[in-house]
Protein backbone atom coordinates (compact mmCIF):
# COMPACT_ATOMS: atom_id res chain seq x y z
CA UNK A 1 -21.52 -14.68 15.35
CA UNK A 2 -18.32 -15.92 13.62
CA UNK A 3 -15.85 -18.70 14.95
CA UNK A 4 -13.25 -17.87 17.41
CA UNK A 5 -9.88 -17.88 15.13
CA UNK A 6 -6.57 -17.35 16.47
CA UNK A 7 -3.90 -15.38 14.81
CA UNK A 8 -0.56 -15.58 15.64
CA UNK A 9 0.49 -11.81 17.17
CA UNK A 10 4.21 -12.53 16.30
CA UNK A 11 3.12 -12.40 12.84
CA UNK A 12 1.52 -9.49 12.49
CA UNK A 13 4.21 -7.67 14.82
CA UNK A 14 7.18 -8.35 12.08
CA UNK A 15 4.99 -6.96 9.67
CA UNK A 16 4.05 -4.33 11.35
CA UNK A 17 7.95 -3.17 12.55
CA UNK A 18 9.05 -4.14 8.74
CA UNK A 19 6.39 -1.07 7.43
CA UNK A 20 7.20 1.29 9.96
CA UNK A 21 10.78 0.63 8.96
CA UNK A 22 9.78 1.19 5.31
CA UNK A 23 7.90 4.32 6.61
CA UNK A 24 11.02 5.72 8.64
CA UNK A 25 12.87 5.58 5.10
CA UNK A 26 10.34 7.25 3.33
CA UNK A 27 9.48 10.12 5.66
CA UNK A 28 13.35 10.74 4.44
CA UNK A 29 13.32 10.94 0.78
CA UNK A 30 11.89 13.16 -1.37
CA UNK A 31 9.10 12.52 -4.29
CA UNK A 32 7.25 14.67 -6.62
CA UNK A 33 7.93 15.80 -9.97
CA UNK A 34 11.31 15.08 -10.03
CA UNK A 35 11.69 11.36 -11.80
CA UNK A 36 15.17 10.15 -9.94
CA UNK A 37 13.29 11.14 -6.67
CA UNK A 38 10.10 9.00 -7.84
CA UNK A 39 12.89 6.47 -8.62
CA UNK A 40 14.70 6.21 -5.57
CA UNK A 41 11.86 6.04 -3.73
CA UNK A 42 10.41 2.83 -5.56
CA UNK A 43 14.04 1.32 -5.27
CA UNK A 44 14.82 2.35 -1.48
CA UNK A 45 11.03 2.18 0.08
CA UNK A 46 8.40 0.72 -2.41
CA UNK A 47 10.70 -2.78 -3.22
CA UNK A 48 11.03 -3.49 0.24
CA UNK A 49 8.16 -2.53 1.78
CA UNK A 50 6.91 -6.07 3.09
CA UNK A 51 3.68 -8.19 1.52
CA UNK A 52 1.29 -7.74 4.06
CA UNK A 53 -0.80 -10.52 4.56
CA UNK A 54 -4.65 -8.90 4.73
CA UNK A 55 -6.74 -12.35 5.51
CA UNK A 56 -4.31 -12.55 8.86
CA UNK A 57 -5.95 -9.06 9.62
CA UNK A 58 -9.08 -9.97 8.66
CA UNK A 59 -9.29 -13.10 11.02
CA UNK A 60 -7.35 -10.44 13.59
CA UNK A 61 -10.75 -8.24 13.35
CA UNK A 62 -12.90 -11.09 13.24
CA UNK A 63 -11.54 -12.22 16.75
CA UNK A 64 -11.54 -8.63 17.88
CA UNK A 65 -15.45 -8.71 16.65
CA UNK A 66 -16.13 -11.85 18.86
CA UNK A 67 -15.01 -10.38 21.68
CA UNK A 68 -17.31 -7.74 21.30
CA UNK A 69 -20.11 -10.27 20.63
CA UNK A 70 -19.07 -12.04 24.51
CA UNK A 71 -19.22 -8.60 25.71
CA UNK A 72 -22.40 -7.66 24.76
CA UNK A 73 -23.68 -11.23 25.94
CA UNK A 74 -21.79 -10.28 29.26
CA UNK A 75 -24.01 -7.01 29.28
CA UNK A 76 -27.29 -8.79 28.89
CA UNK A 77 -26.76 -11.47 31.79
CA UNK A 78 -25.67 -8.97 33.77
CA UNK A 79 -28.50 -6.83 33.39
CA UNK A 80 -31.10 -9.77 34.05
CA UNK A 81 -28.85 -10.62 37.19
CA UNK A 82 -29.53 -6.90 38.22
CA UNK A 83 -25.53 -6.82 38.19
CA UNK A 84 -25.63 -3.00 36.79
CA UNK A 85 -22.13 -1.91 37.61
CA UNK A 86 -20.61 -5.54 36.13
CA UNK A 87 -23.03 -4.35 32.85
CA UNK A 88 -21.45 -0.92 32.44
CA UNK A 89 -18.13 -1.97 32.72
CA UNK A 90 -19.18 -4.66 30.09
CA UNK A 91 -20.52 -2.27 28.07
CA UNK A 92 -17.75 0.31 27.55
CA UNK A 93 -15.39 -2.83 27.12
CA UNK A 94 -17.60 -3.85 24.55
CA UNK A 95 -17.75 -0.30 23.07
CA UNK A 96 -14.12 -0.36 22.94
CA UNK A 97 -13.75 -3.77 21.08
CA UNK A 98 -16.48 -2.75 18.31
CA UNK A 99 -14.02 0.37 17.79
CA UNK A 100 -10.65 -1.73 18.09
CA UNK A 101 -12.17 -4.40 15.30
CA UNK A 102 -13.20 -1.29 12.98
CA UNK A 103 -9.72 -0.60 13.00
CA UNK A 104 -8.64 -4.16 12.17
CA UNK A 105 -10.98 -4.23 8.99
CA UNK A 106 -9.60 -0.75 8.00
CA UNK A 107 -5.97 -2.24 8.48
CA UNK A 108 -7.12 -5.05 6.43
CA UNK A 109 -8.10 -3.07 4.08
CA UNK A 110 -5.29 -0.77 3.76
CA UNK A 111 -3.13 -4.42 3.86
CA UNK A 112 -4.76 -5.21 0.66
CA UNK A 113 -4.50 -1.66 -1.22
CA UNK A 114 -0.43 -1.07 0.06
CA UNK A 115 0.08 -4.67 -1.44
CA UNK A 116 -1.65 -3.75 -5.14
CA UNK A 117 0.10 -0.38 -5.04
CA UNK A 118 3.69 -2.27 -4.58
CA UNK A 119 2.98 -4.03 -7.93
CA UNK A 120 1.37 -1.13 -9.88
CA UNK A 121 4.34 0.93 -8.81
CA UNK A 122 7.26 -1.32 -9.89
CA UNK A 123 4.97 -1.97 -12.93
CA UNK A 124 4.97 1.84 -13.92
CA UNK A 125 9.06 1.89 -13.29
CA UNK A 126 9.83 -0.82 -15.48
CA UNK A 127 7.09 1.20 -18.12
CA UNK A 128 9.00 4.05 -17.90
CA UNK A 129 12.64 2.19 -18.62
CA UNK A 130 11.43 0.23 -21.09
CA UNK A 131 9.08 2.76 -22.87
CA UNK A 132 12.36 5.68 -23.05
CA UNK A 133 14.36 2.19 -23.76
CA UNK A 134 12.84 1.48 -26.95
CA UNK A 135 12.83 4.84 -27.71
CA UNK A 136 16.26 5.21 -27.60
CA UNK A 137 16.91 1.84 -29.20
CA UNK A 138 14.36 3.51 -32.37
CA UNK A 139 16.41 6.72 -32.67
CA UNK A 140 20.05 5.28 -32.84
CA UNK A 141 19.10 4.01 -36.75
CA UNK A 142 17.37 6.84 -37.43
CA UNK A 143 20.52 9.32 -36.05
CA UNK A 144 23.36 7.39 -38.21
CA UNK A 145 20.67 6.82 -41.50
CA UNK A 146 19.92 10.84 -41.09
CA UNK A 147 24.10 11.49 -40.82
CA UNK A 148 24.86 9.08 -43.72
CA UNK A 149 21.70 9.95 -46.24
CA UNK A 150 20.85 13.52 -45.32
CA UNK A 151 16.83 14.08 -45.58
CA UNK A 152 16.56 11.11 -48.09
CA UNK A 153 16.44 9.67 -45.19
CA UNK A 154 12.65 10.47 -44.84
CA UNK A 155 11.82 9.02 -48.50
CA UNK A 156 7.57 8.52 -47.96
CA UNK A 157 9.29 4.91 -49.08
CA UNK A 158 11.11 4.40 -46.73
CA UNK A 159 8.30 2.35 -44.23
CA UNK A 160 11.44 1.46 -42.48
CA UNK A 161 12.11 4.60 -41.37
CA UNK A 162 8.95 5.98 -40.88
CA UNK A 163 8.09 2.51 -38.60
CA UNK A 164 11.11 3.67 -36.44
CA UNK A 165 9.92 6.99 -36.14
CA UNK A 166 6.34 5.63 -34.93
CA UNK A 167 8.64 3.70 -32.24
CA UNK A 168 10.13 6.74 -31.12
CA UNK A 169 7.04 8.68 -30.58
CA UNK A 170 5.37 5.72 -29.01
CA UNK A 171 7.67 5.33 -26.36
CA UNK A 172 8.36 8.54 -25.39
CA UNK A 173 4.57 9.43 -24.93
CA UNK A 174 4.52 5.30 -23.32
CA UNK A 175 7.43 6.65 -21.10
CA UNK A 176 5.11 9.92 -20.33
CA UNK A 177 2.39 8.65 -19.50
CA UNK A 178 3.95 5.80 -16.76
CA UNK A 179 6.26 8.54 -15.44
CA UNK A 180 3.22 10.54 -14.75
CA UNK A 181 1.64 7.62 -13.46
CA UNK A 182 4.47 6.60 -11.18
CA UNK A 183 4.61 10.18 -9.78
CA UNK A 184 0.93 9.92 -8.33
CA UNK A 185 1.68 6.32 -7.20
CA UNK A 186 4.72 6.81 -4.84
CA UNK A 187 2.96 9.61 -3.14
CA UNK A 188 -0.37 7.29 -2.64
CA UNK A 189 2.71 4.65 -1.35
CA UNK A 190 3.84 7.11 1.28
CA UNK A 191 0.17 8.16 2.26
CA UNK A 192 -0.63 4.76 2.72
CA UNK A 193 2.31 3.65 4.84
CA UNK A 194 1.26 6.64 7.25
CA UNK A 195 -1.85 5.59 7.45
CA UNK A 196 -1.05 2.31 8.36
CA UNK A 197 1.20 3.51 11.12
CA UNK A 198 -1.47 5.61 12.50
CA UNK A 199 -3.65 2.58 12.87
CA UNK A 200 -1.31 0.33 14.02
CA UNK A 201 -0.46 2.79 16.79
CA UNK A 202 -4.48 3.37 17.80
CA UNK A 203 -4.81 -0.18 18.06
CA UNK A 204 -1.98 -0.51 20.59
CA UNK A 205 -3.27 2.15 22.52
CA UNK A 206 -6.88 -0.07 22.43
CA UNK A 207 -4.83 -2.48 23.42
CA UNK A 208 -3.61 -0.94 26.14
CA UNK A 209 -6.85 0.75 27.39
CA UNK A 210 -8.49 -2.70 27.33
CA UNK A 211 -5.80 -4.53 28.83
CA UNK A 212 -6.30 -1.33 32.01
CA UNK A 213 -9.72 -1.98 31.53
CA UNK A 214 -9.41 -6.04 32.47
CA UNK A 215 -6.97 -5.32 35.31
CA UNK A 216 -9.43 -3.16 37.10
């Protein structure tokens, strides 16, 4: 059995209110193919959905699995005492701690993975600007050399040109590939953030059922 640790609800309740705010935005915007929408999305939702910190959680479910642990203690005295009705109602409040702390560890979890996403997303937007960037930056000299020289411009001599060229292609298949990547990103973003509010919202109910449970 682990130590009894104490987490501080307050601090997992901002959290919690600052994602389902993040979720409320991005239940409203669009993503999917389109690259603005992927965009917006990382600008409006992804940037300001909240670190989350995952070792609070972790000591949450930890706390939530001690209680279990007392409850199934509770059960065994009980039943030596011949107390069979103070056993059952042990039991099923043990029952529903061992589910409530299963959710913990998967909010934990889910904690960790919405926190790596955050970073991989941004990561693949600032590929995909800088990638068409220097792109862009590699066909400027190219356009006004092709306009002033004609095809001399493509002299096999002329490393120059041909090394601008390889920047060019490199960046646009760079800007591909990270725009490709950032479209399967933001949608695993907004899975996870309704995920998380799914669990958040069957732990309160736990909460609730054990808190009926108690009073009774």
């Amino acid at each position: 059995m682990s130590a009894s640790i104490t987490v501080e609800p307050e601090n997992v309740e901002r959290t919690d209110a600052e994602v389902k705010l993040s979720l409320k935005t991005a239940r409203e915007m669009l993503v999917g193919k389109s690259f603005v929408n992927n965009a917006k999305y990382t600008l409006r939702v992804v940037r300001h959905t909240p670190y989350i910190d995952n070792m609070l959680l972790k000591q949450k479910y930890l706390e939530v699995r001690d209680q279990y642990y007392v409850k199934m203690q509770s059960v065994s005295e009980n039943l030596r005492s011949n107390n069979r009705n103070l056993a059952f109602m042990d039991l099923v409040s043990a029952i529903e701690s061992d589910d409530t702390s299963n959710l913990w560890s998967r909010k934990a979890s889910l904690a960790k993975t919405l926190n790596d996403n955050k970073i991989d997303v941004l990561g693949s937007l600032i590929g995909v600007v800088t990638a068409y960037a220097s792109s862009v930056g590699a066909l400027i000299p190219i356009m006004f050399t092709v306009l002033e020289k004609g095809f001399a411009t493509f002299d096999p001599s002329n490393f120059l040109m041909f090394f601008l060229l390889a920047i060019l292609l490199f960046g646009f298949w760079q800007g591909w590939f990270n725009q490709n990547r950032l479209r399967r990103l933001v949608k695993e973003h907004k899975d996870y953030l309704g995920e998380y509010a799914e669990i958040d919202e069957l732990i309160n109910r736990k909460k609730n059922s054990l808190a009926t449970m108690t009073l009774s």
